[in-house]
PDB file of N, CA and C in Angstrom:
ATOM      1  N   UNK A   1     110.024  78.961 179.286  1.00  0.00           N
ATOM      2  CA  UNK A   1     110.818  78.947 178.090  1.00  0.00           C
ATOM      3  C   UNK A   1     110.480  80.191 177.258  1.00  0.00           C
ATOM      4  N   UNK A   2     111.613  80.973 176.738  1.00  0.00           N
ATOM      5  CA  UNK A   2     111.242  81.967 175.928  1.00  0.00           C
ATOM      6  C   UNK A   2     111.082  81.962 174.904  1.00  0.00           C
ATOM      7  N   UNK A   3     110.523  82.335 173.863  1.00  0.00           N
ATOM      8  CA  UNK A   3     110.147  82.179 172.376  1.00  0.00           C
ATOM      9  C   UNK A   3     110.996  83.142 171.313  1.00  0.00           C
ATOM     10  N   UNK A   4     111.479  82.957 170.545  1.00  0.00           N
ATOM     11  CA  UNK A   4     112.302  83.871 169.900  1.00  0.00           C
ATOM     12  C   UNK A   4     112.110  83.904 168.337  1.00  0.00           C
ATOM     13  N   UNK A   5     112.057  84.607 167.589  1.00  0.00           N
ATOM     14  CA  UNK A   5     112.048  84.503 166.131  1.00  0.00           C
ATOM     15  C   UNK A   5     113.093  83.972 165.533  1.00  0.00           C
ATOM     16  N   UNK A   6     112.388  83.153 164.570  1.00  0.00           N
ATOM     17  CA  UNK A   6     113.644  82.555 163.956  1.00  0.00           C
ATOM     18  C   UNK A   6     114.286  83.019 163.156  1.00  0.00           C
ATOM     19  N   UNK A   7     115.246  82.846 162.807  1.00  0.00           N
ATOM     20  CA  UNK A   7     116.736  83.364 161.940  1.00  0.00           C
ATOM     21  C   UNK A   7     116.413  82.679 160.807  1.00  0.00           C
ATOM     22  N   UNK A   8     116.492  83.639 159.377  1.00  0.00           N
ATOM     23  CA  UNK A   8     116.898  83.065 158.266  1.00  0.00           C
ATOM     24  C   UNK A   8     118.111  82.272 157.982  1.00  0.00           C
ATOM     25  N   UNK A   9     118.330  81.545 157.533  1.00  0.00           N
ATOM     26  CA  UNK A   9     119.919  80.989 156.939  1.00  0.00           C
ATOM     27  C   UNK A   9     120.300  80.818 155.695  1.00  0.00           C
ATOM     28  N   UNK A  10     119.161  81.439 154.744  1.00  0.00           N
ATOM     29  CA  UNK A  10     120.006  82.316 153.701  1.00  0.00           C
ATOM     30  C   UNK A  10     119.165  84.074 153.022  1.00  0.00           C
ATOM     31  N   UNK A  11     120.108  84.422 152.543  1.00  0.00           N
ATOM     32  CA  UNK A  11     119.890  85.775 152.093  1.00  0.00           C
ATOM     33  C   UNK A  11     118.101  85.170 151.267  1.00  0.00           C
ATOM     34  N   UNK A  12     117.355  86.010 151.374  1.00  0.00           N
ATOM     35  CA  UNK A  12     116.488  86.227 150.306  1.00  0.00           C
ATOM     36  C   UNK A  12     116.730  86.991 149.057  1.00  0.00           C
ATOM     37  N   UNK A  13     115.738  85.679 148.124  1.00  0.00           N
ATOM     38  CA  UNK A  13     116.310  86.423 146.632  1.00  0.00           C
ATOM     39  C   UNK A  13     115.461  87.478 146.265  1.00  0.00           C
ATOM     40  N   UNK A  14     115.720  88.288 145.482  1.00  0.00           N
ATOM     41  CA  UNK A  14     115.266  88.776 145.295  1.00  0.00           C
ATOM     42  C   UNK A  14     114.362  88.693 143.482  1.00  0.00           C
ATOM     43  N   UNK A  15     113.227  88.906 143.733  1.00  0.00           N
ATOM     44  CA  UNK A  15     112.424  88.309 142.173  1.00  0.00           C
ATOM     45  C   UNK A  15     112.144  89.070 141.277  1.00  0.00           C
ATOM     46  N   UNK A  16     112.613  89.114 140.343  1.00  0.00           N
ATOM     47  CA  UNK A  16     112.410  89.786 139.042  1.00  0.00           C
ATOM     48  C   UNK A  16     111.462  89.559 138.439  1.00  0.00           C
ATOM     49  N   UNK A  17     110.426  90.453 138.252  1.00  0.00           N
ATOM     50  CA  UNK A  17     109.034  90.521 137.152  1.00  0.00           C
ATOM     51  C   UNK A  17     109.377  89.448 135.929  1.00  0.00           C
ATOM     52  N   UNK A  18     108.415  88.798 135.675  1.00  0.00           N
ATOM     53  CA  UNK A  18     108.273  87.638 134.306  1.00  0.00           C
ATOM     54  C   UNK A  18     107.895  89.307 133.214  1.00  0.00           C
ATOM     55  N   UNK A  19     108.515  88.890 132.199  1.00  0.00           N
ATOM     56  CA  UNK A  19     108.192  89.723 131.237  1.00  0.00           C
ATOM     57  C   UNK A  19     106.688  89.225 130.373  1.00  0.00           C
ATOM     58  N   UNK A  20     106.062  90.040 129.545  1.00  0.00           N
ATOM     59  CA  UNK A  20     104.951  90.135 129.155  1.00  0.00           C
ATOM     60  C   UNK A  20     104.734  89.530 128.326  1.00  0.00           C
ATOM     61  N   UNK A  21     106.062  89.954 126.947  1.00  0.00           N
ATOM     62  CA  UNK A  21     106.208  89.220 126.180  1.00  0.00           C
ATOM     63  C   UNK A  21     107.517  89.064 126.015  1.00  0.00           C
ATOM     64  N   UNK A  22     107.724  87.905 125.148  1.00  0.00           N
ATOM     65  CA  UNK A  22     109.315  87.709 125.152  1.00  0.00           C
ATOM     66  C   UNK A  22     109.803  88.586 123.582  1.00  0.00           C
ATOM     67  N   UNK A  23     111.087  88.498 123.840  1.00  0.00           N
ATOM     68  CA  UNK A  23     112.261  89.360 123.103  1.00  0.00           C
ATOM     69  C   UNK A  23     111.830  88.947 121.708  1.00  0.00           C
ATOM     70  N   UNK A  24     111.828  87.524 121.106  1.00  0.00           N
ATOM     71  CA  UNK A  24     111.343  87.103 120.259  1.00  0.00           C
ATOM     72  C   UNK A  24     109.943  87.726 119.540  1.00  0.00           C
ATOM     73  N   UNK A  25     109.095  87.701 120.117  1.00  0.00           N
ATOM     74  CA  UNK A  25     107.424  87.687 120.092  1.00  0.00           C
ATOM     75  C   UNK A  25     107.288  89.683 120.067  1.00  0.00           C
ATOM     76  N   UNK A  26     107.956  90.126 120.653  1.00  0.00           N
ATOM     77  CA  UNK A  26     108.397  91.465 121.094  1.00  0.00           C
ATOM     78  C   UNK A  26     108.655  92.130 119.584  1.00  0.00           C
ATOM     79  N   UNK A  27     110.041  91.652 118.952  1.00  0.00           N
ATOM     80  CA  UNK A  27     110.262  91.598 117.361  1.00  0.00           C
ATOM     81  C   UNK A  27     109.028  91.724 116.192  1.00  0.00           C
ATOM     82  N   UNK A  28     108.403  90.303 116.545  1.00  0.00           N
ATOM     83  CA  UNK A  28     107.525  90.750 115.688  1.00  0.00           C
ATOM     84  C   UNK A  28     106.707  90.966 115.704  1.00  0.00           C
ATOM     85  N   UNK A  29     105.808  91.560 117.084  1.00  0.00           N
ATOM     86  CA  UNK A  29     104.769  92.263 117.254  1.00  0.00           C
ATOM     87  C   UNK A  29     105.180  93.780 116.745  1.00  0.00           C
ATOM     88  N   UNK A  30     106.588  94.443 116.741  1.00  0.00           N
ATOM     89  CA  UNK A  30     106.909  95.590 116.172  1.00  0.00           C
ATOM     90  C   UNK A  30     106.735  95.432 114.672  1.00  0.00           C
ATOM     91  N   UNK A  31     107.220  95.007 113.943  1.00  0.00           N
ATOM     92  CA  UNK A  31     106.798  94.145 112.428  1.00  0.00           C
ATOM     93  C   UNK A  31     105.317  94.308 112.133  1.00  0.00           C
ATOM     94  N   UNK A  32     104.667  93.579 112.922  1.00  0.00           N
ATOM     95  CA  UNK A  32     103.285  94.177 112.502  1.00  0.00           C
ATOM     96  C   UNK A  32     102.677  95.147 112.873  1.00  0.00           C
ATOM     97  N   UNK A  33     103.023  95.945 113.825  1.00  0.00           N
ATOM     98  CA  UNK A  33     102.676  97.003 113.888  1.00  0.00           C
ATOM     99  C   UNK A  33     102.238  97.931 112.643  1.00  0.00           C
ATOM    100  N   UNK A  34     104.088  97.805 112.018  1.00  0.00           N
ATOM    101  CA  UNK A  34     103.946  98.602 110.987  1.00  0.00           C
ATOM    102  C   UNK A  34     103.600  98.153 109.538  1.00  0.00           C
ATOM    103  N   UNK A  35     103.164  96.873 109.564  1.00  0.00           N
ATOM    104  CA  UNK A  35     102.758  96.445 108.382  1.00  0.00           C
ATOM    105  C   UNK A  35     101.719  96.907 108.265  1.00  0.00           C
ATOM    106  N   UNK A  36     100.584  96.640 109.525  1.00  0.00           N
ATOM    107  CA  UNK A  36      99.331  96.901 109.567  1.00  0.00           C
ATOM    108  C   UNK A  36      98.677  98.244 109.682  1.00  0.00           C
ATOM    109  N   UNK A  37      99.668  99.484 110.031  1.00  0.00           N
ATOM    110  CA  UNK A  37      99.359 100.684 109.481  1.00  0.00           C
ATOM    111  C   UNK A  37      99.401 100.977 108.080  1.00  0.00           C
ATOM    112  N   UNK A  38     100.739 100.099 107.444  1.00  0.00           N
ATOM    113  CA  UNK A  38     101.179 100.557 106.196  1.00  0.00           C
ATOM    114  C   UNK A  38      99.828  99.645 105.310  1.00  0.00           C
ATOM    115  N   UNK A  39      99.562  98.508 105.790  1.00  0.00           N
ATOM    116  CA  UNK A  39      98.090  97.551 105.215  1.00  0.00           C
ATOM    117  C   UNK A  39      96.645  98.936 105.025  1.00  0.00           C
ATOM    118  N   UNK A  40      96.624  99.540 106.764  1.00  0.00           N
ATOM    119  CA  UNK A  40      94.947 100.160 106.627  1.00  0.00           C
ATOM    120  C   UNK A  40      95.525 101.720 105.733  1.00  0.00           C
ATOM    121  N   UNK A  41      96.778 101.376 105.479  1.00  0.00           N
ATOM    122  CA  UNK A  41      96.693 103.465 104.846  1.00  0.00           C
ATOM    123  C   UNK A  41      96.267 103.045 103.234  1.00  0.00           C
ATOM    124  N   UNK A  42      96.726 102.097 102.635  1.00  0.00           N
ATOM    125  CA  UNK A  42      96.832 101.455 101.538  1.00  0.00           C
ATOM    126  C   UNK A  42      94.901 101.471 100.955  1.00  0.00           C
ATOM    127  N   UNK A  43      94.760 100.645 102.311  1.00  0.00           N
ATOM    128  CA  UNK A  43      93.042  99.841 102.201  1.00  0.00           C
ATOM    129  C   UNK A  43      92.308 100.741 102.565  1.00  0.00           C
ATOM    130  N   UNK A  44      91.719 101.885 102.293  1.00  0.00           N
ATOM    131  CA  UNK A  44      91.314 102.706 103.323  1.00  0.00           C
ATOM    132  C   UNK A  44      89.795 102.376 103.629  1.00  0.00           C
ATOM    133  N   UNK A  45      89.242 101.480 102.604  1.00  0.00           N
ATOM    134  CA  UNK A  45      87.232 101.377 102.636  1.00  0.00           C
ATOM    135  C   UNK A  45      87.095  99.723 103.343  1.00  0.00           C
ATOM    136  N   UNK A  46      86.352  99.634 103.924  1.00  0.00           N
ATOM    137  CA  UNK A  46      86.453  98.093 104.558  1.00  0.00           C
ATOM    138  C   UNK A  46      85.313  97.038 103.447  1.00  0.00           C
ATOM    139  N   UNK A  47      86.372  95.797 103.570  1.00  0.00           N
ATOM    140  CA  UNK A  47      86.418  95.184 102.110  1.00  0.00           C
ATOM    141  C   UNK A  47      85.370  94.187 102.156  1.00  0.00           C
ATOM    142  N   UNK A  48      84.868  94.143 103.551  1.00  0.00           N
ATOM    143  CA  UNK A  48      83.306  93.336 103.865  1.00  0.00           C
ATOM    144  C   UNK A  48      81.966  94.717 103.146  1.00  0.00           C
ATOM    145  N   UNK A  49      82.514  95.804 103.137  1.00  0.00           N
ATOM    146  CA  UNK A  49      81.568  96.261 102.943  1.00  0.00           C
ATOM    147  C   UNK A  49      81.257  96.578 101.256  1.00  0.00           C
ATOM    148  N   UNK A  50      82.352  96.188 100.848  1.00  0.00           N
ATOM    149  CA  UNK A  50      82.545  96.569  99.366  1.00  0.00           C
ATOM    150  C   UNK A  50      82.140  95.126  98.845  1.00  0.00           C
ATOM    151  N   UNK A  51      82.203  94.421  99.326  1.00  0.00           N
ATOM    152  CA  UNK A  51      81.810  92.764  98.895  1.00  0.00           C
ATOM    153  C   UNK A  51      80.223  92.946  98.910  1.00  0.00           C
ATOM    154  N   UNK A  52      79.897  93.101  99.971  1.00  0.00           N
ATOM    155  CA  UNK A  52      78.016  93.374 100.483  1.00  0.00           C
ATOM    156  C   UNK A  52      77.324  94.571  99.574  1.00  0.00           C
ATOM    157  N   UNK A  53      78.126  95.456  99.199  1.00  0.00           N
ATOM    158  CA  UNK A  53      77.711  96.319  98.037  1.00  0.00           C
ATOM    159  C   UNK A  53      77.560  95.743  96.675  1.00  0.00           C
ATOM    160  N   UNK A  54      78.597  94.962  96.335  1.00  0.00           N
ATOM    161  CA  UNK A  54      78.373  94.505  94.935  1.00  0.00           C
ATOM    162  C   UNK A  54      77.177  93.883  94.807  1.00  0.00           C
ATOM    163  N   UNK A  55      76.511  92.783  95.843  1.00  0.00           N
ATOM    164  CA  UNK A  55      75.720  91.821  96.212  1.00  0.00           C
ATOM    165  C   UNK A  55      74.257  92.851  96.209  1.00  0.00           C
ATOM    166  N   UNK A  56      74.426  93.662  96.928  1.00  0.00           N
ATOM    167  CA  UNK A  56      73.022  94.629  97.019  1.00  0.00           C
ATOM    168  C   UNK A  56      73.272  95.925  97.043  1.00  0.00           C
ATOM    169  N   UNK A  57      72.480  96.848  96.482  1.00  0.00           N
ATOM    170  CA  UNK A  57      73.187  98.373  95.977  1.00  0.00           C
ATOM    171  C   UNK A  57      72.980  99.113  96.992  1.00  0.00           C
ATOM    172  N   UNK A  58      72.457  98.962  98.731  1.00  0.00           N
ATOM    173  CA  UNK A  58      71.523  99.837  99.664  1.00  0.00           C
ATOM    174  C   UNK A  58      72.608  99.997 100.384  1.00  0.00           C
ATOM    175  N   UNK A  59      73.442  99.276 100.911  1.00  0.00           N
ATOM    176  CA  UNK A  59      74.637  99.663 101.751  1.00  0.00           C
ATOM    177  C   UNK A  59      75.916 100.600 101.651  1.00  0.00           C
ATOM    178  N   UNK A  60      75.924 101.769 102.881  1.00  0.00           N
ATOM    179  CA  UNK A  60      77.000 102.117 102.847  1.00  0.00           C
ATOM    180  C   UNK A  60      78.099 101.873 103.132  1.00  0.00           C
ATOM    181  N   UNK A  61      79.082 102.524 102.403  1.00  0.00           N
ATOM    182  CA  UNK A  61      80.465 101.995 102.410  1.00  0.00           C
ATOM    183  C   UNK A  61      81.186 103.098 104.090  1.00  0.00           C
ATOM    184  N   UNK A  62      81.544 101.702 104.884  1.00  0.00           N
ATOM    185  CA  UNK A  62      82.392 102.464 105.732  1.00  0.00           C
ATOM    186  C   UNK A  62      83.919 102.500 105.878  1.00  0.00           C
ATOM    187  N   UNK A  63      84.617 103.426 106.268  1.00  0.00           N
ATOM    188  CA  UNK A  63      85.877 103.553 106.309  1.00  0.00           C
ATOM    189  C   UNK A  63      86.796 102.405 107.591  1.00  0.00           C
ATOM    190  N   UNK A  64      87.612 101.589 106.645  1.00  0.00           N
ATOM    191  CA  UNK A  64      88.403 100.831 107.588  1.00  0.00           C
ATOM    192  C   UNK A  64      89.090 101.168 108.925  1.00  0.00           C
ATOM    193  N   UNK A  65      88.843 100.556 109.890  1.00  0.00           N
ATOM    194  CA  UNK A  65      89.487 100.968 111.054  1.00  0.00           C
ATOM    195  C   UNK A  65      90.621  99.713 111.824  1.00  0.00           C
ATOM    196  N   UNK A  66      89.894  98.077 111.725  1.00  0.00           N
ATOM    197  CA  UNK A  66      90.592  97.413 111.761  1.00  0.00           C
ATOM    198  C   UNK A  66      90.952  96.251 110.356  1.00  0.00           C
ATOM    199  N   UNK A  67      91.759  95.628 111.339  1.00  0.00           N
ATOM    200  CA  UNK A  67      92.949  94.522 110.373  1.00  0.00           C
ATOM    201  C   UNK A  67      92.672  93.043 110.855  1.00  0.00           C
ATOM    202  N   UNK A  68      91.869  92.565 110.152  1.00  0.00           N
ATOM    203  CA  UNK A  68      91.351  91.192 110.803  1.00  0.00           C
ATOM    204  C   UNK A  68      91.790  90.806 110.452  1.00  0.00           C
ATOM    205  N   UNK A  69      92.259  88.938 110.929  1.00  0.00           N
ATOM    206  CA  UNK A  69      93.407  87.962 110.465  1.00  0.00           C
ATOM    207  C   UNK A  69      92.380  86.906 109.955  1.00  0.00           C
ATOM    208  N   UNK A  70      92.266  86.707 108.619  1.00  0.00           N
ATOM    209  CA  UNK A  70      91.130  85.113 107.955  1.00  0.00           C
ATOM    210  C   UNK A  70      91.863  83.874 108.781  1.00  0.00           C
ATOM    211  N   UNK A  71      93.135  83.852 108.676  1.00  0.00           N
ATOM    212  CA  UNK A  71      93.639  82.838 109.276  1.00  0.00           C
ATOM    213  C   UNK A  71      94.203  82.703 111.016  1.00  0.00           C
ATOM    214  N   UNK A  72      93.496  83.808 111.599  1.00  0.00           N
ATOM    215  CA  UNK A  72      94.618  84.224 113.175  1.00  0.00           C
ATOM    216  C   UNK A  72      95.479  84.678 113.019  1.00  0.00           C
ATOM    217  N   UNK A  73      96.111  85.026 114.372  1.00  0.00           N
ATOM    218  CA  UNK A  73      97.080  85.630 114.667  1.00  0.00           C
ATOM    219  C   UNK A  73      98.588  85.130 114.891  1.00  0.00           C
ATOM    220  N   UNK A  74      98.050  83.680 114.724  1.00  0.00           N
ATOM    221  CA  UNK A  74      99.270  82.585 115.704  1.00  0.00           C
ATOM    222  C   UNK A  74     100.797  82.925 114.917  1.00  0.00           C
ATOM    223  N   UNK A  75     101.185  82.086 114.514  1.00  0.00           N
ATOM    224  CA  UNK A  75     102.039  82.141 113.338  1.00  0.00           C
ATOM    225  C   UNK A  75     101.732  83.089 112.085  1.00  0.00           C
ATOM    226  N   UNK A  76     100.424  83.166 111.676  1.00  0.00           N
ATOM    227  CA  UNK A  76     100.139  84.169 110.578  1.00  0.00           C
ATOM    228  C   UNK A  76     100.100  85.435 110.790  1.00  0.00           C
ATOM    229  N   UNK A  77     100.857  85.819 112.119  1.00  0.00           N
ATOM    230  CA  UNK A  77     100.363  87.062 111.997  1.00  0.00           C
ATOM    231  C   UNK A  77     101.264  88.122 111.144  1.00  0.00           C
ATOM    232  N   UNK A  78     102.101  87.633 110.848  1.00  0.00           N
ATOM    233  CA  UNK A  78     102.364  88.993 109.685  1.00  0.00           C
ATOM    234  C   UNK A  78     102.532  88.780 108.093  1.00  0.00           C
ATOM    235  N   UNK A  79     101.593  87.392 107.753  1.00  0.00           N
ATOM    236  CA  UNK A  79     100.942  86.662 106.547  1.00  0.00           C
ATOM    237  C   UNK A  79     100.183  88.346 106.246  1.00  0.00           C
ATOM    238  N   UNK A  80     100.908  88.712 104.805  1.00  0.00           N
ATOM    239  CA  UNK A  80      99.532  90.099 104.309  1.00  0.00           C
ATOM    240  C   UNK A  80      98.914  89.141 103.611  1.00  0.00           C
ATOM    241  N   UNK A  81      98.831  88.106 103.258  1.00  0.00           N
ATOM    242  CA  UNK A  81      97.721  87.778 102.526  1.00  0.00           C
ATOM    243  C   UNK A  81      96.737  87.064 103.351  1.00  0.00           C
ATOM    244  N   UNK A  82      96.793  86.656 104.196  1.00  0.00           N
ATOM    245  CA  UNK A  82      95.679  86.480 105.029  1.00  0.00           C
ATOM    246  C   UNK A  82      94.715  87.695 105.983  1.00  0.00           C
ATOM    247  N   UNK A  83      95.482  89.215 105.699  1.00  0.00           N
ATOM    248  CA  UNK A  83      94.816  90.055 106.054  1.00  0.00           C
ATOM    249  C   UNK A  83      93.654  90.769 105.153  1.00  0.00           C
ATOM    250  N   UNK A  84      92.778  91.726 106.247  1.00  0.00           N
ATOM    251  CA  UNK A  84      91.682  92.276 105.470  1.00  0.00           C
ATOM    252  C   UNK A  84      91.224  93.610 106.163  1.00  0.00           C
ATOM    253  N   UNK A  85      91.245  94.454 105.786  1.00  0.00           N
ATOM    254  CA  UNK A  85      90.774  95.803 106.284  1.00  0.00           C
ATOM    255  C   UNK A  85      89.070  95.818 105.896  1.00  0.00           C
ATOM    256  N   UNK A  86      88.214  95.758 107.286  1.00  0.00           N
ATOM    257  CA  UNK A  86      87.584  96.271 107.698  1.00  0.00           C
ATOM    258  C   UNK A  86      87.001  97.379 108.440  1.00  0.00           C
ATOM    259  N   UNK A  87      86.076  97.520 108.910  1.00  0.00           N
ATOM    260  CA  UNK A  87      85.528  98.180 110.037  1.00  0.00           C
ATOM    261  C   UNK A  87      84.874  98.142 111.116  1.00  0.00           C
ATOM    262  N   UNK A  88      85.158  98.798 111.978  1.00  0.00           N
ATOM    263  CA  UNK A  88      84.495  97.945 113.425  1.00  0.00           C
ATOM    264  C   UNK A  88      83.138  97.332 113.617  1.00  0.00           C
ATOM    265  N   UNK A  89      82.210  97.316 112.782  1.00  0.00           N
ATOM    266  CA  UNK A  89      80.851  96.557 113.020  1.00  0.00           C
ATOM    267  C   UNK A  89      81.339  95.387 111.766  1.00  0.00           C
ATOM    268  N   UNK A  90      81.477  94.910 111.307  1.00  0.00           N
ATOM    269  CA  UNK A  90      81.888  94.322 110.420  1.00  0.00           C
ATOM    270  C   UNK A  90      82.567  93.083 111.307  1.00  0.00           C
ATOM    271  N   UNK A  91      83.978  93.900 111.890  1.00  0.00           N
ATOM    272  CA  UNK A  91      85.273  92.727 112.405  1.00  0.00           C
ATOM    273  C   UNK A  91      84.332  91.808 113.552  1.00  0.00           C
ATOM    274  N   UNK A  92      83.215  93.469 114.524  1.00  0.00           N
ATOM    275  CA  UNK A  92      83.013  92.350 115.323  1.00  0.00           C
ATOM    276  C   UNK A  92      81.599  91.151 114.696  1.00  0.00           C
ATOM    277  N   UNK A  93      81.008  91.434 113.727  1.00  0.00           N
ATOM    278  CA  UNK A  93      80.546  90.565 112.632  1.00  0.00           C
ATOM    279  C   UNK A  93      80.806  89.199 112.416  1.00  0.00           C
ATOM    280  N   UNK A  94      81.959  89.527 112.018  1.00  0.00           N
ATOM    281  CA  UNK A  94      82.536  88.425 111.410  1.00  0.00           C
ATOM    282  C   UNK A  94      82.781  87.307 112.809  1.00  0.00           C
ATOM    283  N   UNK A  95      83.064  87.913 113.909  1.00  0.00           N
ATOM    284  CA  UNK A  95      83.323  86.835 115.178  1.00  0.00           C
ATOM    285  C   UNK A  95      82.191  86.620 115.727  1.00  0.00           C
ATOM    286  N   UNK A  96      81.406  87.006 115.483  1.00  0.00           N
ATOM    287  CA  UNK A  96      80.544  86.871 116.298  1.00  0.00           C
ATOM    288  C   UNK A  96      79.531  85.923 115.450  1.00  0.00           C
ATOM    289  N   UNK A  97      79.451  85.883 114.157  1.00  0.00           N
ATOM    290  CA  UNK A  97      78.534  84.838 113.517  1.00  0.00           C
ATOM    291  C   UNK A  97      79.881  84.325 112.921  1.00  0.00           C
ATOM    292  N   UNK A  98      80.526  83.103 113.180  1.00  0.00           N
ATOM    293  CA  UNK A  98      81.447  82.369 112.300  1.00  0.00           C
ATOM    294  C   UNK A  98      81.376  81.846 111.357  1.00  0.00           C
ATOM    295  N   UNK A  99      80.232  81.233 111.340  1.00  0.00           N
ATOM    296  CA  UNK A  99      79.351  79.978 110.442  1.00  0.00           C
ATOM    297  C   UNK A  99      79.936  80.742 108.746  1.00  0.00           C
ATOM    298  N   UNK A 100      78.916  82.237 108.848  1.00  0.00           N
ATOM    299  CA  UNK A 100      78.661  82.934 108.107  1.00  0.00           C
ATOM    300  C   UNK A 100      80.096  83.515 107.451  1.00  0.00           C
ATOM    301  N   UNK A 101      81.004  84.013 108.465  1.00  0.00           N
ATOM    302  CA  UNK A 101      81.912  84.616 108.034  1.00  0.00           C
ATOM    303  C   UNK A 101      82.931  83.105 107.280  1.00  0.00           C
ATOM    304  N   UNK A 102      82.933  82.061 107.373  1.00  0.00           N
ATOM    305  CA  UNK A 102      83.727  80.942 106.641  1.00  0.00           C
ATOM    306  C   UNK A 102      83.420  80.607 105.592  1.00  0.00           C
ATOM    307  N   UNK A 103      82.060  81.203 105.103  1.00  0.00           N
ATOM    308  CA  UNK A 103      80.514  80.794 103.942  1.00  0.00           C
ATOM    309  C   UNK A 103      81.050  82.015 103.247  1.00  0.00           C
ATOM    310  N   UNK A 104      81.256  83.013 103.537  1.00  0.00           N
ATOM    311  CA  UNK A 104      82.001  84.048 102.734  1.00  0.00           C
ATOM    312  C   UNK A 104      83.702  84.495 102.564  1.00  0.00           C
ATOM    313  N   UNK A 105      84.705  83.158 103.015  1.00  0.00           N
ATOM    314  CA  UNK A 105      85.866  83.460 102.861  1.00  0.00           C
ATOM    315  C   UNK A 105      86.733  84.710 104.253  1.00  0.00           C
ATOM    316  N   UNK A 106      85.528  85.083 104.988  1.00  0.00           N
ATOM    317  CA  UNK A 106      85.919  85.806 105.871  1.00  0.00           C
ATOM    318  C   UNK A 106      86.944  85.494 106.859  1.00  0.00           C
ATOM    319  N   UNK A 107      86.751  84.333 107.325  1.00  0.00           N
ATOM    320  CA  UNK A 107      87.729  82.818 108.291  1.00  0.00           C
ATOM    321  C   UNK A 107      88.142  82.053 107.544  1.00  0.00           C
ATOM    322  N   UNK A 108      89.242  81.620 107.706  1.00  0.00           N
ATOM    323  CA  UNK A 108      89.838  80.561 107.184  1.00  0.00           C
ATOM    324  C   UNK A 108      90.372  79.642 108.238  1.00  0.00           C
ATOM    325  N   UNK A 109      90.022  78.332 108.492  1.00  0.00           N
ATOM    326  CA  UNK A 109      90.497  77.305 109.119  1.00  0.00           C
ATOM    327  C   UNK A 109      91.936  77.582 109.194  1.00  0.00           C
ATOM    328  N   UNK A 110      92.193  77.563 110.468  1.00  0.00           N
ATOM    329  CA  UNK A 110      94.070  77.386 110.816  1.00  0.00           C
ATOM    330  C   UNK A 110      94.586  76.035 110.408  1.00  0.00           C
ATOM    331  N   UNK A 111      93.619  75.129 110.388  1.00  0.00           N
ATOM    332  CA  UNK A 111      94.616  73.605 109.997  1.00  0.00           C
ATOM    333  C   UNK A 111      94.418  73.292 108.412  1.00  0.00           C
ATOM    334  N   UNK A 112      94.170  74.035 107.929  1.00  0.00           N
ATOM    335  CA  UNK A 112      94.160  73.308 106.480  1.00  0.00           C
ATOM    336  C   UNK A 112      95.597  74.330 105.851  1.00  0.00           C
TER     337      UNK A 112
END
């Protein structure tokens, strides 16, 4: 008996890439884009460090680089009042000890 390959019996589809983000989400990730340039040109000194200055006179003031969210990113993300211009030892600061950063208004609970 001979063996033969089998025959498709229908066309193959052909699959289109899942997009990254959607059209929606796409919108207003452009939105904040430019809020959050127009936020750090505004803010230019990071505002953890100007808080920690008032508190003790030894610290220098560094220049903002990021835009941390007190409340996330979820839905708030283009809330300006839940934003804060910092700087990169600072932002990663604030995530990295939470406790601390909620004890100073830094985090804000998403469910309240």
């Amino acid at each position: 008996m001979r063996r033969t390959a089998l025959r498709r019996s229908t066309k193959r589809l052909r699959r289109t890439p899942l997009r990254k983000v959607s059209k929606k989400h796409e919108k207003e990730l452009a939105k904040y884009y430019r809020l959050r340039d127009q936020f750090l040109r505004e803010n230019e000194t990071c505002e953890v460090c100007l808080d920690l200055k008032s508190k003790r006179h030894t610290l220098t003031i560094y220049r903002s680089q990021d835009l941390h969210h007190r409340k996330g990113r979820g839905k708030y993300l283009n809330y300006k009042r839940y934003f804060c211009a910092v700087c990169r030892y600072h932002h990663t600061y604030i995530h990295d000890h939470p406790e601390w950063a909620r004890a100073n208004g830094w985090l804000i609970s998403k469910f309240k």
